[in-house]
PDB file of N, CA and C in Angstrom:
ATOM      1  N   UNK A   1     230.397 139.608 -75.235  1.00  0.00           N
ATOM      2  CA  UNK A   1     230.119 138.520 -74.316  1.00  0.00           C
ATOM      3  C   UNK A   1     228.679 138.682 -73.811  1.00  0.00           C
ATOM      4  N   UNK A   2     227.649 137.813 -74.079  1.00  0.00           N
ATOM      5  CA  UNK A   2     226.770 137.648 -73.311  1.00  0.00           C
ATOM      6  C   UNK A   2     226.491 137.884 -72.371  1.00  0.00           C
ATOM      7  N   UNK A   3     225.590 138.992 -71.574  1.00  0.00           N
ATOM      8  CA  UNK A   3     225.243 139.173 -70.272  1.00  0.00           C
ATOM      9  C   UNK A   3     224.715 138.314 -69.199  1.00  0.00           C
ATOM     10  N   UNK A   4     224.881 138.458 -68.434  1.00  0.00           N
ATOM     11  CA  UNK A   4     224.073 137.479 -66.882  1.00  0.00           C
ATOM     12  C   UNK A   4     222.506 137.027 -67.331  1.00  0.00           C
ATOM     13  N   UNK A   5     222.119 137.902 -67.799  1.00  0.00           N
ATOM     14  CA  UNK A   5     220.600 137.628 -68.026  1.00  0.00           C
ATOM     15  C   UNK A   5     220.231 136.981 -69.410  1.00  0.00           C
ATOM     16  N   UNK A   6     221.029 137.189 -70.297  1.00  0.00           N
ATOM     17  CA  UNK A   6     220.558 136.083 -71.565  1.00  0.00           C
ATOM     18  C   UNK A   6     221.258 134.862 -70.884  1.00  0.00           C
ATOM     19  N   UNK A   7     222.496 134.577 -70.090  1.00  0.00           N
ATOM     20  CA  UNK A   7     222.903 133.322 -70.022  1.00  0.00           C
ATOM     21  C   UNK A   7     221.599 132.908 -68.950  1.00  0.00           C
ATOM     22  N   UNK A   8     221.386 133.650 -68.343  1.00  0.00           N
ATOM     23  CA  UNK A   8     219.879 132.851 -67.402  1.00  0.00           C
ATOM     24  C   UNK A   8     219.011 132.790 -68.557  1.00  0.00           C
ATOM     25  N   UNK A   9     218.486 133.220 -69.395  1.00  0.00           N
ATOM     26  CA  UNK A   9     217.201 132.694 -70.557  1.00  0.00           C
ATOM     27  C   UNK A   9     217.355 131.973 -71.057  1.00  0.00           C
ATOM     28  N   UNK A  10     218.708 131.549 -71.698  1.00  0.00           N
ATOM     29  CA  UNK A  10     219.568 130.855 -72.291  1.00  0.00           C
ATOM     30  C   UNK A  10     219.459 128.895 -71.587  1.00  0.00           C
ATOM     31  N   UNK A  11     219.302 129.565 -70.378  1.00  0.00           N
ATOM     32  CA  UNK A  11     219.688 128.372 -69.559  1.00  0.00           C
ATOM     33  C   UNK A  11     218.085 127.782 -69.207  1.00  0.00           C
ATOM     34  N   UNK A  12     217.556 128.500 -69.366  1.00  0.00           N
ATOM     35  CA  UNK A  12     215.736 128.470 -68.461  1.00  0.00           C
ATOM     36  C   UNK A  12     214.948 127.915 -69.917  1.00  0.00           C
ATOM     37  N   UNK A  13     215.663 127.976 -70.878  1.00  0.00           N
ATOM     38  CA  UNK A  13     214.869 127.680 -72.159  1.00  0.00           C
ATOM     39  C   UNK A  13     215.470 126.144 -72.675  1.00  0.00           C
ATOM     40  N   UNK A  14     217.101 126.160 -72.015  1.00  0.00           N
ATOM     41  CA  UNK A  14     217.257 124.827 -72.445  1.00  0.00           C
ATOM     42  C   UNK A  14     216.635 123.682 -71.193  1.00  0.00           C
ATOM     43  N   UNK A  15     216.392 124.408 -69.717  1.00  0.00           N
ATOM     44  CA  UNK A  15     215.660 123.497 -68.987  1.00  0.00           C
ATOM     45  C   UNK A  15     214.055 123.057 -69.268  1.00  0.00           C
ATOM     46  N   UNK A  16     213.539 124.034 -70.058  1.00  0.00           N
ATOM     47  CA  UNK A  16     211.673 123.962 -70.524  1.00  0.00           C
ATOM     48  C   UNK A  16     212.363 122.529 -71.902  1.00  0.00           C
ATOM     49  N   UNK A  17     212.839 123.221 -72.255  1.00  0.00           N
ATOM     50  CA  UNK A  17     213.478 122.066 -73.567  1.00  0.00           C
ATOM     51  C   UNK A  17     213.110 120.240 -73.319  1.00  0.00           C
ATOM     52  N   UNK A  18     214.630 120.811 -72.056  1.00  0.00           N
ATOM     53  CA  UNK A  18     214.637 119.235 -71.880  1.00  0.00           C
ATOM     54  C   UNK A  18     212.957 118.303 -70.937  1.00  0.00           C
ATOM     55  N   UNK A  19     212.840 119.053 -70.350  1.00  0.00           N
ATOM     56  CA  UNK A  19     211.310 118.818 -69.465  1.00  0.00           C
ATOM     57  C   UNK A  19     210.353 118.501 -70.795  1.00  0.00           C
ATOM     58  N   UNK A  20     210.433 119.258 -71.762  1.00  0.00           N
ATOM     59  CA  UNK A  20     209.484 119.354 -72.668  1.00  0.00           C
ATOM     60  C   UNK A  20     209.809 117.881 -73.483  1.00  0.00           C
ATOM     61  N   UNK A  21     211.061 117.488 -73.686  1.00  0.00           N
ATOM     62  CA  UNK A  21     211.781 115.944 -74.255  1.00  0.00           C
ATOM     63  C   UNK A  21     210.981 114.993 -73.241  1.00  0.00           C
ATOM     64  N   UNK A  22     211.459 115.213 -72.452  1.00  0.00           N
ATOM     65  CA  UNK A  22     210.835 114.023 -71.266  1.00  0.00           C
ATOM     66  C   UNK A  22     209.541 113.717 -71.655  1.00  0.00           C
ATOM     67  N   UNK A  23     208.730 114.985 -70.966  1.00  0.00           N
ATOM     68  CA  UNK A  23     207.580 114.894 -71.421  1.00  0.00           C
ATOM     69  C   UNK A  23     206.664 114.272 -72.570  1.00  0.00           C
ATOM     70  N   UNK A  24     207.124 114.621 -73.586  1.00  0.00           N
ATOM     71  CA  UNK A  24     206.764 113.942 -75.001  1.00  0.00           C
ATOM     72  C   UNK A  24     207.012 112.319 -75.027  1.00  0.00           C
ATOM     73  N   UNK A  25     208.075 111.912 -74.607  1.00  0.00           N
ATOM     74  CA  UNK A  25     208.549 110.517 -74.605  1.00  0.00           C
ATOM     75  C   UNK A  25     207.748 109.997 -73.679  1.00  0.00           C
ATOM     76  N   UNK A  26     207.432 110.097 -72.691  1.00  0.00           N
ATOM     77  CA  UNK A  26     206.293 109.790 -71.329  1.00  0.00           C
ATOM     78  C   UNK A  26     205.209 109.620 -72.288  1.00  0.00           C
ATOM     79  N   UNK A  27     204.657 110.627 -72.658  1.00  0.00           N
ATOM     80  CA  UNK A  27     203.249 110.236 -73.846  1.00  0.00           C
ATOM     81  C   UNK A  27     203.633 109.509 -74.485  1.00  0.00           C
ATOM     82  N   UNK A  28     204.533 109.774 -75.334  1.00  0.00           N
ATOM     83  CA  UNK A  28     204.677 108.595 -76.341  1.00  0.00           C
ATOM     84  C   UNK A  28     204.674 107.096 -75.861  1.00  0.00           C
ATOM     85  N   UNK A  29     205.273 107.049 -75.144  1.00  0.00           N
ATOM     86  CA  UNK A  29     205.414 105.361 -74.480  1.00  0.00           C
ATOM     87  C   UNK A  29     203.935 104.798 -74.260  1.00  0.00           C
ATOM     88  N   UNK A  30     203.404 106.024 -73.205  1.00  0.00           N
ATOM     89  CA  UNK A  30     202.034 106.001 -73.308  1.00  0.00           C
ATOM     90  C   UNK A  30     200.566 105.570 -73.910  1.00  0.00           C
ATOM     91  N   UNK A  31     201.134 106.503 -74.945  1.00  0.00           N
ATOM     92  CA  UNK A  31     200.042 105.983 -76.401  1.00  0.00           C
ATOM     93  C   UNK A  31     200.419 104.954 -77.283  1.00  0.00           C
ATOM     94  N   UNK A  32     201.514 104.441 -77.121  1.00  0.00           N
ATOM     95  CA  UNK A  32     202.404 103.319 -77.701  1.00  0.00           C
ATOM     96  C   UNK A  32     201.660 101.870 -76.609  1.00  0.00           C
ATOM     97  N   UNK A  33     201.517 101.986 -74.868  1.00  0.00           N
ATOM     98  CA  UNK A  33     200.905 100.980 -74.575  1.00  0.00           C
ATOM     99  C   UNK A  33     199.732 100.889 -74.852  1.00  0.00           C
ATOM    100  N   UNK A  34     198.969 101.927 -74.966  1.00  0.00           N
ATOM    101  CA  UNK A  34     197.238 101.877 -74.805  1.00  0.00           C
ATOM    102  C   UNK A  34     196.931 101.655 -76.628  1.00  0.00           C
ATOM    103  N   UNK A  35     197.873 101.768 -77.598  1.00  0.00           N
ATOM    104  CA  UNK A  35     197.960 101.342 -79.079  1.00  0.00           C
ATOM    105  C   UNK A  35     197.606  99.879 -79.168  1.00  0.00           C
ATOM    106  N   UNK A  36     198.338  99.105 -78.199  1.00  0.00           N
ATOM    107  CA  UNK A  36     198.776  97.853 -77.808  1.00  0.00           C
ATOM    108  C   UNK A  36     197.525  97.182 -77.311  1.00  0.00           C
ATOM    109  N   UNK A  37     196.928  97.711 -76.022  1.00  0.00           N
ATOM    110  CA  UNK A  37     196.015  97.280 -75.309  1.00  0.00           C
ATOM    111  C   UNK A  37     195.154  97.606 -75.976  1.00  0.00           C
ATOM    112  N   UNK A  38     194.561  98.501 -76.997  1.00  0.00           N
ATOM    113  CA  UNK A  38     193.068  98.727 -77.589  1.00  0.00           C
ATOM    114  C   UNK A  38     193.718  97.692 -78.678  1.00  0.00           C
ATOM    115  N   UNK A  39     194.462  97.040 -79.241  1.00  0.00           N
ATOM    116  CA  UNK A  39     194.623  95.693 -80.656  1.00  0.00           C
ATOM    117  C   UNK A  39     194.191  94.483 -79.669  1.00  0.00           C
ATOM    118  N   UNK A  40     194.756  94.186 -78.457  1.00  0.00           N
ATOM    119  CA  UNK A  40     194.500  93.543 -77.853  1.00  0.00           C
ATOM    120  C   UNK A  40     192.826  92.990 -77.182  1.00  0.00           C
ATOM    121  N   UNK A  41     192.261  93.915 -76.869  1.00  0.00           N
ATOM    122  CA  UNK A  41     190.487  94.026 -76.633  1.00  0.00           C
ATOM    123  C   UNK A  41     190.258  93.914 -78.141  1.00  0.00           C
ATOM    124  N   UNK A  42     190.975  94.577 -79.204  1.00  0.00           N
ATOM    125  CA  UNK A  42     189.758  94.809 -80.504  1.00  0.00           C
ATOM    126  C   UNK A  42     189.651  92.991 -80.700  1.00  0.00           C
ATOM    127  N   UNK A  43     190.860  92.273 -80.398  1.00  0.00           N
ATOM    128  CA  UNK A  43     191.253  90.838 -80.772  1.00  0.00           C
ATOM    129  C   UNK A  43     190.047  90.013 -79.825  1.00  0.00           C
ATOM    130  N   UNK A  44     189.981  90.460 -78.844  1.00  0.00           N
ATOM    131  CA  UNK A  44     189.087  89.810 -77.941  1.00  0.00           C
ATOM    132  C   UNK A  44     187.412  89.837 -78.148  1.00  0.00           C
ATOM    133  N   UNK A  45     187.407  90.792 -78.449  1.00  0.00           N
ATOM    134  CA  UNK A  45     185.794  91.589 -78.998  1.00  0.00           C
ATOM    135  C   UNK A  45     185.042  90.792 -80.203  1.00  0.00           C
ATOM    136  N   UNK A  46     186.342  90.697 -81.099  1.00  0.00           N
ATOM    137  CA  UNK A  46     186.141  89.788 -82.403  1.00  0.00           C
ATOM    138  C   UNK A  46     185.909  88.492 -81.970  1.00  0.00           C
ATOM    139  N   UNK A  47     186.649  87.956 -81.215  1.00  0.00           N
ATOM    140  CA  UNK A  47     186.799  86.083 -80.659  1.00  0.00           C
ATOM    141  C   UNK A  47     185.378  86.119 -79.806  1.00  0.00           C
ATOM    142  N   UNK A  48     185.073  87.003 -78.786  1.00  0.00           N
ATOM    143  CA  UNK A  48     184.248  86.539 -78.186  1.00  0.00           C
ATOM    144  C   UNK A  48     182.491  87.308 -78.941  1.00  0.00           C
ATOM    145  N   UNK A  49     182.243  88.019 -80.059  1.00  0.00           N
ATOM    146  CA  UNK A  49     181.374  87.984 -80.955  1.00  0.00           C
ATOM    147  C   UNK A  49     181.133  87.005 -81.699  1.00  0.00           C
ATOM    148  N   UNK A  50     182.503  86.377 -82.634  1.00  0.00           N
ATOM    149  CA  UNK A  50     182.999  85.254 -82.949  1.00  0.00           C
ATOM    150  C   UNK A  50     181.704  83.852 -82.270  1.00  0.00           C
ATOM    151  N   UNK A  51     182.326  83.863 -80.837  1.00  0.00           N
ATOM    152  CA  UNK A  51     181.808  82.719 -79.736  1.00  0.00           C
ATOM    153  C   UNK A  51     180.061  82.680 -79.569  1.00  0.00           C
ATOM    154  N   UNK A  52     179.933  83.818 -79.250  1.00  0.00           N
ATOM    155  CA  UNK A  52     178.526  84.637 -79.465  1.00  0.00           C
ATOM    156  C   UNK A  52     177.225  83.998 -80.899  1.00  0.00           C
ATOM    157  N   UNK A  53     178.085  84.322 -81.815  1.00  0.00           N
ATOM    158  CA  UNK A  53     177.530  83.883 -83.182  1.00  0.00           C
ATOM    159  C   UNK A  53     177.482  82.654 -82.976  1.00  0.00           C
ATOM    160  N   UNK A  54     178.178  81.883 -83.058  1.00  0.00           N
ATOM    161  CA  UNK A  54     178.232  80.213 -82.500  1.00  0.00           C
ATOM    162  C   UNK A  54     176.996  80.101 -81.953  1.00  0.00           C
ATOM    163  N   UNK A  55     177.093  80.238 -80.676  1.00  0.00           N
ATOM    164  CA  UNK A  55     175.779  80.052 -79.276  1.00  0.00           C
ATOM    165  C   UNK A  55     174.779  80.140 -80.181  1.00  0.00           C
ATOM    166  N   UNK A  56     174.924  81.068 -80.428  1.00  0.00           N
ATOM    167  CA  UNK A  56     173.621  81.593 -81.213  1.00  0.00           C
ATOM    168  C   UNK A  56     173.195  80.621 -82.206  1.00  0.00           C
ATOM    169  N   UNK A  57     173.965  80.601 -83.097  1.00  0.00           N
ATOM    170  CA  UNK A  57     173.482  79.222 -83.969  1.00  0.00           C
ATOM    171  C   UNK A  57     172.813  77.816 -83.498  1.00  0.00           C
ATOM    172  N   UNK A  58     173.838  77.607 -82.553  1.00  0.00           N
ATOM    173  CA  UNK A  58     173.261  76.579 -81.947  1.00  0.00           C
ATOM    174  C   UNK A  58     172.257  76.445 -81.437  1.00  0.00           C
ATOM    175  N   UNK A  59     172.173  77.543 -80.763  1.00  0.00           N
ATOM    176  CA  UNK A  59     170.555  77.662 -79.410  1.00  0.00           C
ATOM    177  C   UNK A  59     169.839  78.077 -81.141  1.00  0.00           C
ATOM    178  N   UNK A  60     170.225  78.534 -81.782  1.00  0.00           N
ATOM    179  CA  UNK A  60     168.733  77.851 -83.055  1.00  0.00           C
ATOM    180  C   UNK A  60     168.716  76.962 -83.392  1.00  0.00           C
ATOM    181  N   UNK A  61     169.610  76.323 -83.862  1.00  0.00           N
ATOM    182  CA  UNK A  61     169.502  75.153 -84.488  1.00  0.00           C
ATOM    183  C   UNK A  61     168.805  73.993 -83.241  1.00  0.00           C
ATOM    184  N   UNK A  62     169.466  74.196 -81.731  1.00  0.00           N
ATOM    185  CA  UNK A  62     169.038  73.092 -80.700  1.00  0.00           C
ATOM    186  C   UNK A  62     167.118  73.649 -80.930  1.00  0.00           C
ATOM    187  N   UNK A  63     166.569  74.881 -81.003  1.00  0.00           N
ATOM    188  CA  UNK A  63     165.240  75.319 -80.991  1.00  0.00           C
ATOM    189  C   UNK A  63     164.292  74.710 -82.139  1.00  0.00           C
ATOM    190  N   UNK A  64     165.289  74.780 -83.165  1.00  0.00           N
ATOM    191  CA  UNK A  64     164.427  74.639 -84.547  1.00  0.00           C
ATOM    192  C   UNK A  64     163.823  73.020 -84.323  1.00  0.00           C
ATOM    193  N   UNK A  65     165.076  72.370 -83.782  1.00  0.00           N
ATOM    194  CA  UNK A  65     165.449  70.725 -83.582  1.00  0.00           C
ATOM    195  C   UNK A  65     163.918  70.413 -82.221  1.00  0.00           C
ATOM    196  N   UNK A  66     164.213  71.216 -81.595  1.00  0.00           N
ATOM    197  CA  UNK A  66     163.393  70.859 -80.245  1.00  0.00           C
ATOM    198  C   UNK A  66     161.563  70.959 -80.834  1.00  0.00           C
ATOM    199  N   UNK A  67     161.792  71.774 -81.767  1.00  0.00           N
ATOM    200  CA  UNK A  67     160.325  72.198 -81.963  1.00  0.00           C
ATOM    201  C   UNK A  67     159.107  71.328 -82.551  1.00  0.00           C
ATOM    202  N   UNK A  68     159.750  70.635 -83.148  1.00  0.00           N
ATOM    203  CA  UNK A  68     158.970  69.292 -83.625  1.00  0.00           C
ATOM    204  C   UNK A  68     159.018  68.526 -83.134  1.00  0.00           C
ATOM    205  N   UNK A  69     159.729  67.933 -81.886  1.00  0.00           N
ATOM    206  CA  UNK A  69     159.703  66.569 -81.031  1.00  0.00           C
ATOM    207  C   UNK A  69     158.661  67.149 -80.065  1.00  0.00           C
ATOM    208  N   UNK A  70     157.743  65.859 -79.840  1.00  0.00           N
ATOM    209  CA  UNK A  70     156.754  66.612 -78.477  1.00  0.00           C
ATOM    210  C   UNK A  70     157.664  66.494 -77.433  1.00  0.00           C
ATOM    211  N   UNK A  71     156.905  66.762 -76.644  1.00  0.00           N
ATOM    212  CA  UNK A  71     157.950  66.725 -74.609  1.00  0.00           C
ATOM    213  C   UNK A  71     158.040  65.594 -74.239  1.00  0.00           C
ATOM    214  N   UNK A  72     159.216  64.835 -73.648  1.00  0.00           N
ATOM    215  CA  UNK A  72     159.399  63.766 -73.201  1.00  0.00           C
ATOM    216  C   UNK A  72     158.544  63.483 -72.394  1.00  0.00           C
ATOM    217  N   UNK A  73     157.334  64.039 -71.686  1.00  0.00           N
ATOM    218  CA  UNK A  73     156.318  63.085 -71.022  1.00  0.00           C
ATOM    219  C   UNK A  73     155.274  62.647 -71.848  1.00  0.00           C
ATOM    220  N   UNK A  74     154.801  62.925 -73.036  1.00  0.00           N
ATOM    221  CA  UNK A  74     154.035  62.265 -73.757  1.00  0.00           C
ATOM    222  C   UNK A  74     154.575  61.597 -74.168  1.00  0.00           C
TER     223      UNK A  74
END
């Protein structure tokens, strides 16, 4: 029969155990939202570079356009 003191190690190793379960699942959930939220910005980053490129075109194309008309006071 098992002594007093392995059933305490016994018992102290299945409490690190379960703490140690918890633990892992806490991260995991964790890195499972911030997985989520960095697809989410990468989606946004793209759309608003995306938007960016646009402007951009335009404010050339409105420049290229502007550059040969004189100024409306002449």
């Amino acid at each position: 029969m098992p002594g007093p003191l392995l059933t305490k190690r016994v018992d102290d190793l299945e409490s690190q155990l379960a703490f140690q379960e918890d633990t892992i699942e806490s991260l995991n959930q964790l890195v499972t939202a911030q997985s989520e939220l960095l697809t989410q910005l990468q989606k946004q980053v793209r759309a608003l570079t995306a938007k960016h490129q646009q402007f951009q075109e335009q404010q050339n194309d409105t420049a290229d356009t502007n550059a040969h008309e004189p100024p409306p006071h002449y």
